[in-house]
PDB file of N, CA and C in Angstrom:
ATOM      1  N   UNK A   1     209.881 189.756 192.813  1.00  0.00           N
ATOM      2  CA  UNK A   1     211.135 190.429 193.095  1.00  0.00           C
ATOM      3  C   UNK A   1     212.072 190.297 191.897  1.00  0.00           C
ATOM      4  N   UNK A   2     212.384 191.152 191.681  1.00  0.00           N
ATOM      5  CA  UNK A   2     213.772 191.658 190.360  1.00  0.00           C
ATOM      6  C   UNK A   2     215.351 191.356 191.650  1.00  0.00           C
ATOM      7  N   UNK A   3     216.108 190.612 190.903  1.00  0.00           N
ATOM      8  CA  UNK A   3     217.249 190.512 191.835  1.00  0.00           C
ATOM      9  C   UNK A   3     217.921 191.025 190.965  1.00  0.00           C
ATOM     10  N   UNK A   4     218.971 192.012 191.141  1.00  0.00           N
ATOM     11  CA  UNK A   4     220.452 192.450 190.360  1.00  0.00           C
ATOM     12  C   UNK A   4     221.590 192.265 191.396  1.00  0.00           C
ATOM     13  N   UNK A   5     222.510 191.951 190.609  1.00  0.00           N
ATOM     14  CA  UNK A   5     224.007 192.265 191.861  1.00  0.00           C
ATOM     15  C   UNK A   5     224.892 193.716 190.815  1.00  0.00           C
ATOM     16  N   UNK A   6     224.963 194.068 191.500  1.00  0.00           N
ATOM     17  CA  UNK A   6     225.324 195.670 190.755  1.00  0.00           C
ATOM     18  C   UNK A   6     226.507 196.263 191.801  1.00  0.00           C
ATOM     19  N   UNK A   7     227.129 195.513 192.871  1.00  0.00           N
ATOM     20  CA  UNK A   7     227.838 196.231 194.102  1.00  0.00           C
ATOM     21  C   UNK A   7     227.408 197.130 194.537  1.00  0.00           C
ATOM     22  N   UNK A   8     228.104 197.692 195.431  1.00  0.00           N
ATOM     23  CA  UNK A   8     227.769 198.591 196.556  1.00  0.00           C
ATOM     24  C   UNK A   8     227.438 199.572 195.863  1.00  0.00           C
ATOM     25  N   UNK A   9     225.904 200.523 195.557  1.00  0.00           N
ATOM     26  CA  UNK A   9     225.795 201.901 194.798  1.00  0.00           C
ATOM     27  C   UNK A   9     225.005 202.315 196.020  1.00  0.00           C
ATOM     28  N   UNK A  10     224.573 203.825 195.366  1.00  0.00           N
ATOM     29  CA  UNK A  10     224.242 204.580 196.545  1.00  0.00           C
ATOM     30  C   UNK A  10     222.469 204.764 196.007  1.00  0.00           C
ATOM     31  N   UNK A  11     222.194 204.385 194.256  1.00  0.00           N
ATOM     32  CA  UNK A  11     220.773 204.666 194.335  1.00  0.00           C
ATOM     33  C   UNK A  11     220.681 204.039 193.110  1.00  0.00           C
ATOM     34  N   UNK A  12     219.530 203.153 193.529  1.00  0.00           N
ATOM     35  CA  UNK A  12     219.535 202.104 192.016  1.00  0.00           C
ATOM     36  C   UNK A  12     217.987 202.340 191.366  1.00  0.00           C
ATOM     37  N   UNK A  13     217.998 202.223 189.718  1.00  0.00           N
ATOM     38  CA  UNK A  13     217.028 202.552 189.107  1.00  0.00           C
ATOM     39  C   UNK A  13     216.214 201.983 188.209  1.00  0.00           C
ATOM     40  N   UNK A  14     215.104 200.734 188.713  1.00  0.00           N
ATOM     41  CA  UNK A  14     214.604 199.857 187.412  1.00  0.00           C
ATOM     42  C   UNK A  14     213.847 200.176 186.568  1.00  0.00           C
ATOM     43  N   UNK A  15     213.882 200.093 185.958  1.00  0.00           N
ATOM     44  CA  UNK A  15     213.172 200.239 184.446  1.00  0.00           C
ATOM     45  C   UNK A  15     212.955 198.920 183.697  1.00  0.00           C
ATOM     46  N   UNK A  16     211.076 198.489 183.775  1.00  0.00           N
ATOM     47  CA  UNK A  16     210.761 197.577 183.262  1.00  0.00           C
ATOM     48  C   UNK A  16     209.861 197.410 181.958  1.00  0.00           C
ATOM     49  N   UNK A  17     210.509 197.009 180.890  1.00  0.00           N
ATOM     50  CA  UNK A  17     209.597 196.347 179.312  1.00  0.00           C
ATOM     51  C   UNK A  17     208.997 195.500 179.181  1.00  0.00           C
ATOM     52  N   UNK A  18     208.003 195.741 178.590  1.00  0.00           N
ATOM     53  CA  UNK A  18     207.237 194.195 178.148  1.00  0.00           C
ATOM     54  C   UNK A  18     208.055 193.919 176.618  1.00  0.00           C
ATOM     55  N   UNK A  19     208.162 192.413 175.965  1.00  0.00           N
ATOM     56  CA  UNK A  19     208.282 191.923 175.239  1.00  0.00           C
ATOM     57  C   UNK A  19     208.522 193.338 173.523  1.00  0.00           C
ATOM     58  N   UNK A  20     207.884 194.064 173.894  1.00  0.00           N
ATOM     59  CA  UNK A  20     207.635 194.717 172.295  1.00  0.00           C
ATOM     60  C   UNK A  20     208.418 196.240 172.452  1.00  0.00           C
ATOM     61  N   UNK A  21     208.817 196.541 173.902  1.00  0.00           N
ATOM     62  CA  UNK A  21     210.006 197.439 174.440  1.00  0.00           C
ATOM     63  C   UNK A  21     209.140 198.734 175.035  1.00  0.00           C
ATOM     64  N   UNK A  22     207.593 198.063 175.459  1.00  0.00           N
ATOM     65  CA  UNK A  22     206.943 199.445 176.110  1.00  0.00           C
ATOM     66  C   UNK A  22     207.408 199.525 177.329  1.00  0.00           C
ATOM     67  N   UNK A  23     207.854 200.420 178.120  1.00  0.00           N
ATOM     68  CA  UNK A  23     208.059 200.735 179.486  1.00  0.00           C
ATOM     69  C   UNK A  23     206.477 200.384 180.470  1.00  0.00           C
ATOM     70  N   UNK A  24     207.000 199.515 181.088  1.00  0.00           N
ATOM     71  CA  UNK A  24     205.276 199.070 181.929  1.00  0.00           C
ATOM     72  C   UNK A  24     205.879 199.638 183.481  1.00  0.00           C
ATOM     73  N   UNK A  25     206.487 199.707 183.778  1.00  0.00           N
ATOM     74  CA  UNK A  25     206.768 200.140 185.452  1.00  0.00           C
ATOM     75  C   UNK A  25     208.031 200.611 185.413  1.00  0.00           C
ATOM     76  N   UNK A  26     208.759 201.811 186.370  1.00  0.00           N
ATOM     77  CA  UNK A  26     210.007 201.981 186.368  1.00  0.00           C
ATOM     78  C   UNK A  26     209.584 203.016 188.036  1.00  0.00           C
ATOM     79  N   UNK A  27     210.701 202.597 188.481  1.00  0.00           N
ATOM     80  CA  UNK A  27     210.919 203.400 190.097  1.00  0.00           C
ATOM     81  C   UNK A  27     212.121 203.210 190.602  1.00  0.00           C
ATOM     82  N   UNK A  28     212.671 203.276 191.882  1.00  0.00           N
ATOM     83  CA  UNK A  28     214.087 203.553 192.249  1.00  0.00           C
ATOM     84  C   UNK A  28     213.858 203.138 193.634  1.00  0.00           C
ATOM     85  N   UNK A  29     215.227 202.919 194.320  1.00  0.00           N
ATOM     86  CA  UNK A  29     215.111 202.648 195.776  1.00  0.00           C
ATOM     87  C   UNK A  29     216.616 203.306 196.279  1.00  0.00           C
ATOM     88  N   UNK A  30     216.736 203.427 197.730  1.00  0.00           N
ATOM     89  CA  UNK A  30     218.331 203.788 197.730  1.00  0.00           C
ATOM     90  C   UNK A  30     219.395 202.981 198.067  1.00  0.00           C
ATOM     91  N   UNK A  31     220.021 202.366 197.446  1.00  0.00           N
ATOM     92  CA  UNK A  31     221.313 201.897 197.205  1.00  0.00           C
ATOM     93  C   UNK A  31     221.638 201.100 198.423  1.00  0.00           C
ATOM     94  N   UNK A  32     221.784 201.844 199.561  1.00  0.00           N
ATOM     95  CA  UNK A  32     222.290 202.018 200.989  1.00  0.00           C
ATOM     96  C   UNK A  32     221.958 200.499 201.353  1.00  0.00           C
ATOM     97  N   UNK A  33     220.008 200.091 201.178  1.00  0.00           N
ATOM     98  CA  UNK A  33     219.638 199.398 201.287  1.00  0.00           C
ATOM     99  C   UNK A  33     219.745 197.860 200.550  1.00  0.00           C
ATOM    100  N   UNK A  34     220.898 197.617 200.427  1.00  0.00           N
ATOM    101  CA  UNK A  34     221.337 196.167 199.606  1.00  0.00           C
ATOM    102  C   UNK A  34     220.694 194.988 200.554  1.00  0.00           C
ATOM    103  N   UNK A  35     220.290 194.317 199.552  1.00  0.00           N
ATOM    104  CA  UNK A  35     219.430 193.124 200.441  1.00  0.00           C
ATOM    105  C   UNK A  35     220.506 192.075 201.219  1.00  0.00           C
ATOM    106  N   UNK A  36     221.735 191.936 200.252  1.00  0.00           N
ATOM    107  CA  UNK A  36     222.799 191.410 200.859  1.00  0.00           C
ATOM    108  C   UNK A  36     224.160 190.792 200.205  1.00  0.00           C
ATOM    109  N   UNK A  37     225.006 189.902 200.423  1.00  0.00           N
ATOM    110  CA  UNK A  37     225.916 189.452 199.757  1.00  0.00           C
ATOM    111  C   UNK A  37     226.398 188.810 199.636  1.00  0.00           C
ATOM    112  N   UNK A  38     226.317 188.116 197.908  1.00  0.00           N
ATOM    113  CA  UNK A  38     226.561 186.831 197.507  1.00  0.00           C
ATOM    114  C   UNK A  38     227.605 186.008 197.067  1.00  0.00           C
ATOM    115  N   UNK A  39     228.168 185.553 197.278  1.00  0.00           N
ATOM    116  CA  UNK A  39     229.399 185.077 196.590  1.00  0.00           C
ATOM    117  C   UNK A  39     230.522 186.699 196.640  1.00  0.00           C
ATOM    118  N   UNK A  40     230.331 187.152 197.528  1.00  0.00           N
ATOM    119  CA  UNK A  40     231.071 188.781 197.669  1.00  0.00           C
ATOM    120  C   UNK A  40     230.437 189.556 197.039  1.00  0.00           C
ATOM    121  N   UNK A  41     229.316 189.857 196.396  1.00  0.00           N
ATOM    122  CA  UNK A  41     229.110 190.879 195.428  1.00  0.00           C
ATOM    123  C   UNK A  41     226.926 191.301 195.874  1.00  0.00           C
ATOM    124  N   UNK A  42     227.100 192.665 196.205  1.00  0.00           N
ATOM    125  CA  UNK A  42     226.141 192.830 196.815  1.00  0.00           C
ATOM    126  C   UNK A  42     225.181 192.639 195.907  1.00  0.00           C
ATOM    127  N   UNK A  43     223.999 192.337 196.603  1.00  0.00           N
ATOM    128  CA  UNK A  43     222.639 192.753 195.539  1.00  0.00           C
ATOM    129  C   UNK A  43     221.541 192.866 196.345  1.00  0.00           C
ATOM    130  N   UNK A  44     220.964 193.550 195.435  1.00  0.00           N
ATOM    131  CA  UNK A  44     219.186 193.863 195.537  1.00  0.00           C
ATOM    132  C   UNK A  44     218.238 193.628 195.473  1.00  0.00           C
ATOM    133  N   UNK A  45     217.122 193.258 195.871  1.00  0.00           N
ATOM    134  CA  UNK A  45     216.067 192.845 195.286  1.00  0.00           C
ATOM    135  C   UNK A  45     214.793 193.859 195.260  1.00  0.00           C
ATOM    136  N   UNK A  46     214.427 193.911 193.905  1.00  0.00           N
ATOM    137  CA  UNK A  46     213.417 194.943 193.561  1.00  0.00           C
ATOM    138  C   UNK A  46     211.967 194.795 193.838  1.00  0.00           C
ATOM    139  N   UNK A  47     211.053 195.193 194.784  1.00  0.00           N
ATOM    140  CA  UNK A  47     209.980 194.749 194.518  1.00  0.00           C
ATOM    141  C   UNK A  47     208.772 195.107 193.734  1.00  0.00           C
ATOM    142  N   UNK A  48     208.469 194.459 192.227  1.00  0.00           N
ATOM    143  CA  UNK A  48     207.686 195.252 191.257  1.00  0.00           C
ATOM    144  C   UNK A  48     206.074 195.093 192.022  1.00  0.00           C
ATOM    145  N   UNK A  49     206.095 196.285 191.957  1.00  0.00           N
ATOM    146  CA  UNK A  49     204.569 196.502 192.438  1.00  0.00           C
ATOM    147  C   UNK A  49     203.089 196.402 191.848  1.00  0.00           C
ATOM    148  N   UNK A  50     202.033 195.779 192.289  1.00  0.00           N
ATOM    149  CA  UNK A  50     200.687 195.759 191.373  1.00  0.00           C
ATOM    150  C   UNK A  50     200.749 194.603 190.958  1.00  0.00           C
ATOM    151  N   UNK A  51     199.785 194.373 190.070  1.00  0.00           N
ATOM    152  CA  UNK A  51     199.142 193.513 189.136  1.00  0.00           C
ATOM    153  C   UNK A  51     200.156 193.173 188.193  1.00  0.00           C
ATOM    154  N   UNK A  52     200.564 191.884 187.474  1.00  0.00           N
ATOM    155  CA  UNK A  52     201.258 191.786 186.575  1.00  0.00           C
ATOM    156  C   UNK A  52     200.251 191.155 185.907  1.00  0.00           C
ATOM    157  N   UNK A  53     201.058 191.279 184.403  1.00  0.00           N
ATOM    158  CA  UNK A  53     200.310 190.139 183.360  1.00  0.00           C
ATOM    159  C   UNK A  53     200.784 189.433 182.737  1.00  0.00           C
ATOM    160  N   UNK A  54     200.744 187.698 182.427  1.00  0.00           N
ATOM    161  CA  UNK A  54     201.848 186.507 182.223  1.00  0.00           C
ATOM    162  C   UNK A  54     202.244 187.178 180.828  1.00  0.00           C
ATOM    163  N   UNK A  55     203.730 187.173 180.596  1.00  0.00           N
ATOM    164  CA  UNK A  55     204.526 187.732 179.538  1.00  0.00           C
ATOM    165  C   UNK A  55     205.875 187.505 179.601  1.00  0.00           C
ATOM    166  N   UNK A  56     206.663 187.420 178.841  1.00  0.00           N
ATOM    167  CA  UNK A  56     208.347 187.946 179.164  1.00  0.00           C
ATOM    168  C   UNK A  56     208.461 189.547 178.973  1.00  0.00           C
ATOM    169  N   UNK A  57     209.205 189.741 180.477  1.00  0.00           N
ATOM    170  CA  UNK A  57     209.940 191.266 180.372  1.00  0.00           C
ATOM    171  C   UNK A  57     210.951 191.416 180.367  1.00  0.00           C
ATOM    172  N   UNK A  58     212.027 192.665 180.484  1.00  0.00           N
ATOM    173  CA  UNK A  58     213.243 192.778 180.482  1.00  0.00           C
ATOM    174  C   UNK A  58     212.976 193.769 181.505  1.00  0.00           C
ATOM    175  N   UNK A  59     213.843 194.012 182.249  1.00  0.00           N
ATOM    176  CA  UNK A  59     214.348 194.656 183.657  1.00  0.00           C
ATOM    177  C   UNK A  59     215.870 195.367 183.178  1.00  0.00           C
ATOM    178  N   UNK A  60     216.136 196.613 183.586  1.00  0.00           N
ATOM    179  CA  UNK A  60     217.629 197.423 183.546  1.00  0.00           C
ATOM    180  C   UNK A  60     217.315 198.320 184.383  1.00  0.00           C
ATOM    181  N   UNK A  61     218.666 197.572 185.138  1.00  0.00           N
ATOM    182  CA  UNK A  61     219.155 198.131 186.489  1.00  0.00           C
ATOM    183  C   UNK A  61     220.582 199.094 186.352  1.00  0.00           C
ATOM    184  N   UNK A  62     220.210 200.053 187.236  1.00  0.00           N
ATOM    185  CA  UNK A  62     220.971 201.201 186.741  1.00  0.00           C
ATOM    186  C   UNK A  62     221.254 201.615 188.459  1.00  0.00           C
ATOM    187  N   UNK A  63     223.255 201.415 188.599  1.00  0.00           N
ATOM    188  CA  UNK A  63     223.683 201.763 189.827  1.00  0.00           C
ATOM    189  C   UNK A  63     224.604 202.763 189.712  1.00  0.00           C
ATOM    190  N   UNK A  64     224.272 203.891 190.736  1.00  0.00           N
ATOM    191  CA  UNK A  64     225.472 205.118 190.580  1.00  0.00           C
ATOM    192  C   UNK A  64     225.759 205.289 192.333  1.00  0.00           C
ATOM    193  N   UNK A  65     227.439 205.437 192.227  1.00  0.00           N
ATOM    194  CA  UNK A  65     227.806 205.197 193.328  1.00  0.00           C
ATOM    195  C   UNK A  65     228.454 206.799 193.703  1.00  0.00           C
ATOM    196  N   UNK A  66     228.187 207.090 194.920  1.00  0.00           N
ATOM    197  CA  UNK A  66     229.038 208.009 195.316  1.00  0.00           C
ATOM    198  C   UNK A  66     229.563 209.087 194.334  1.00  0.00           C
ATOM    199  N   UNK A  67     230.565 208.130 193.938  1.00  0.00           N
ATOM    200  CA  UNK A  67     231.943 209.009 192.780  1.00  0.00           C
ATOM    201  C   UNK A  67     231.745 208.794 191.834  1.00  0.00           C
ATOM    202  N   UNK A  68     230.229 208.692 190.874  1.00  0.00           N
ATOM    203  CA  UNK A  68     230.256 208.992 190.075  1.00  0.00           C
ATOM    204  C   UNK A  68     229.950 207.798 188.908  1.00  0.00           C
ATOM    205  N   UNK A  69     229.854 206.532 189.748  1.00  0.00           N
ATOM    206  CA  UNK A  69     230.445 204.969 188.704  1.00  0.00           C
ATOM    207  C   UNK A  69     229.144 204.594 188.741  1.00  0.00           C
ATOM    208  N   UNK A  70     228.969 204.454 187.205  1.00  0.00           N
ATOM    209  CA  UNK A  70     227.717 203.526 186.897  1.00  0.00           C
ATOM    210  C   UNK A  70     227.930 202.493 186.569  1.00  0.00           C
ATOM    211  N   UNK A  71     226.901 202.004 187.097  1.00  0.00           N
ATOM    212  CA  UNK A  71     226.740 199.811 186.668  1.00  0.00           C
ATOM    213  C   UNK A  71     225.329 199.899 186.447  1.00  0.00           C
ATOM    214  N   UNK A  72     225.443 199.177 185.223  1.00  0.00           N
ATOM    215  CA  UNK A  72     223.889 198.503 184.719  1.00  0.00           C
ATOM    216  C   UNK A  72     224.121 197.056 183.869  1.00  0.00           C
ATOM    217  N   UNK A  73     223.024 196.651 184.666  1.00  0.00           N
ATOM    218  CA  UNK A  73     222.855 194.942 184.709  1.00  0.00           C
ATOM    219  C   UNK A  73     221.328 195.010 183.682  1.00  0.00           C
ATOM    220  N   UNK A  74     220.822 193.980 183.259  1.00  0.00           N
ATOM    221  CA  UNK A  74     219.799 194.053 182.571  1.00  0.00           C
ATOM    222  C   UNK A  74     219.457 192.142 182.762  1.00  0.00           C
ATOM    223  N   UNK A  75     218.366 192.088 183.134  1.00  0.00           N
ATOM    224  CA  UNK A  75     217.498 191.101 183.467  1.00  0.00           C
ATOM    225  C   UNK A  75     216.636 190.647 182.437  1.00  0.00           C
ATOM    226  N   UNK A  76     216.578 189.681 182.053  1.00  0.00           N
ATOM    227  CA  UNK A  76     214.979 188.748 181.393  1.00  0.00           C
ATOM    228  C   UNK A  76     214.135 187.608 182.520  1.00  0.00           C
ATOM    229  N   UNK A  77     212.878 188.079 182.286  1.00  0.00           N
ATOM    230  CA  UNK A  77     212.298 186.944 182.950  1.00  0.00           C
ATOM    231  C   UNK A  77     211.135 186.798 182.939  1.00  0.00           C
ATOM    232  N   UNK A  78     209.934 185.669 182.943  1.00  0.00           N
ATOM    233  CA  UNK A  78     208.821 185.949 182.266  1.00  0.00           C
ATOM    234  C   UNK A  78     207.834 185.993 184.224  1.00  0.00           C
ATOM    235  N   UNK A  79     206.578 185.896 183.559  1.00  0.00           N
ATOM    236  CA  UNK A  79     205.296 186.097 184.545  1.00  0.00           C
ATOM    237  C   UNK A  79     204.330 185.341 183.881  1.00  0.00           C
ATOM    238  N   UNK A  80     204.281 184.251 185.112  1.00  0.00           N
ATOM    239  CA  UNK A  80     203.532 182.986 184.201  1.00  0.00           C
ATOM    240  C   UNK A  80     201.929 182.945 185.356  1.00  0.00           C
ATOM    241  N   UNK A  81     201.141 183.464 184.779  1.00  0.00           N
ATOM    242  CA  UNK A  81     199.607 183.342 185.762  1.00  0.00           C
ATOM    243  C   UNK A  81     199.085 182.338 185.886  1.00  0.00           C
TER     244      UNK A  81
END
């Protein structure tokens, strides 16, 4: 699971790199569905799908709300087999 806190958006969009900046997975979920809220500030949790392979990636999370407001958060974190 990819966690972001990005507040309340209406459709959020990850996009995941391996180490050297290739795009290895990217998909979306809708917003609506916030996993919950932390310290006041909602968040998500992403679930990357398939097979991984032990590496560091980077994760960017991309939230657009309603009216228009984007938030993007950007994640590091590795995958240790």
């Amino acid at each position: 699971m990819i966690r972001a806190e990005i507040g309340l958006v209406d459709t959020v969009d990850v996009t995941i790199f391996d180490v050297s900046g290739r795009v290895v997975h990217s998909g979306s979920m809708p917003g609506a569905t916030a996993t919950g809220i932390l310290d006041g500030n909602y968040y998500y949790d992403y679930p990357w799908p398939g097979p991984k392979a032990s590496g560091v990636y980077f994760a960017v999370i991309h939230g657009k709300a309603a009216d228009g407001t984007l938030v993007k958060a950007r994640v590091k974190f590795a995958v240790v087999r």
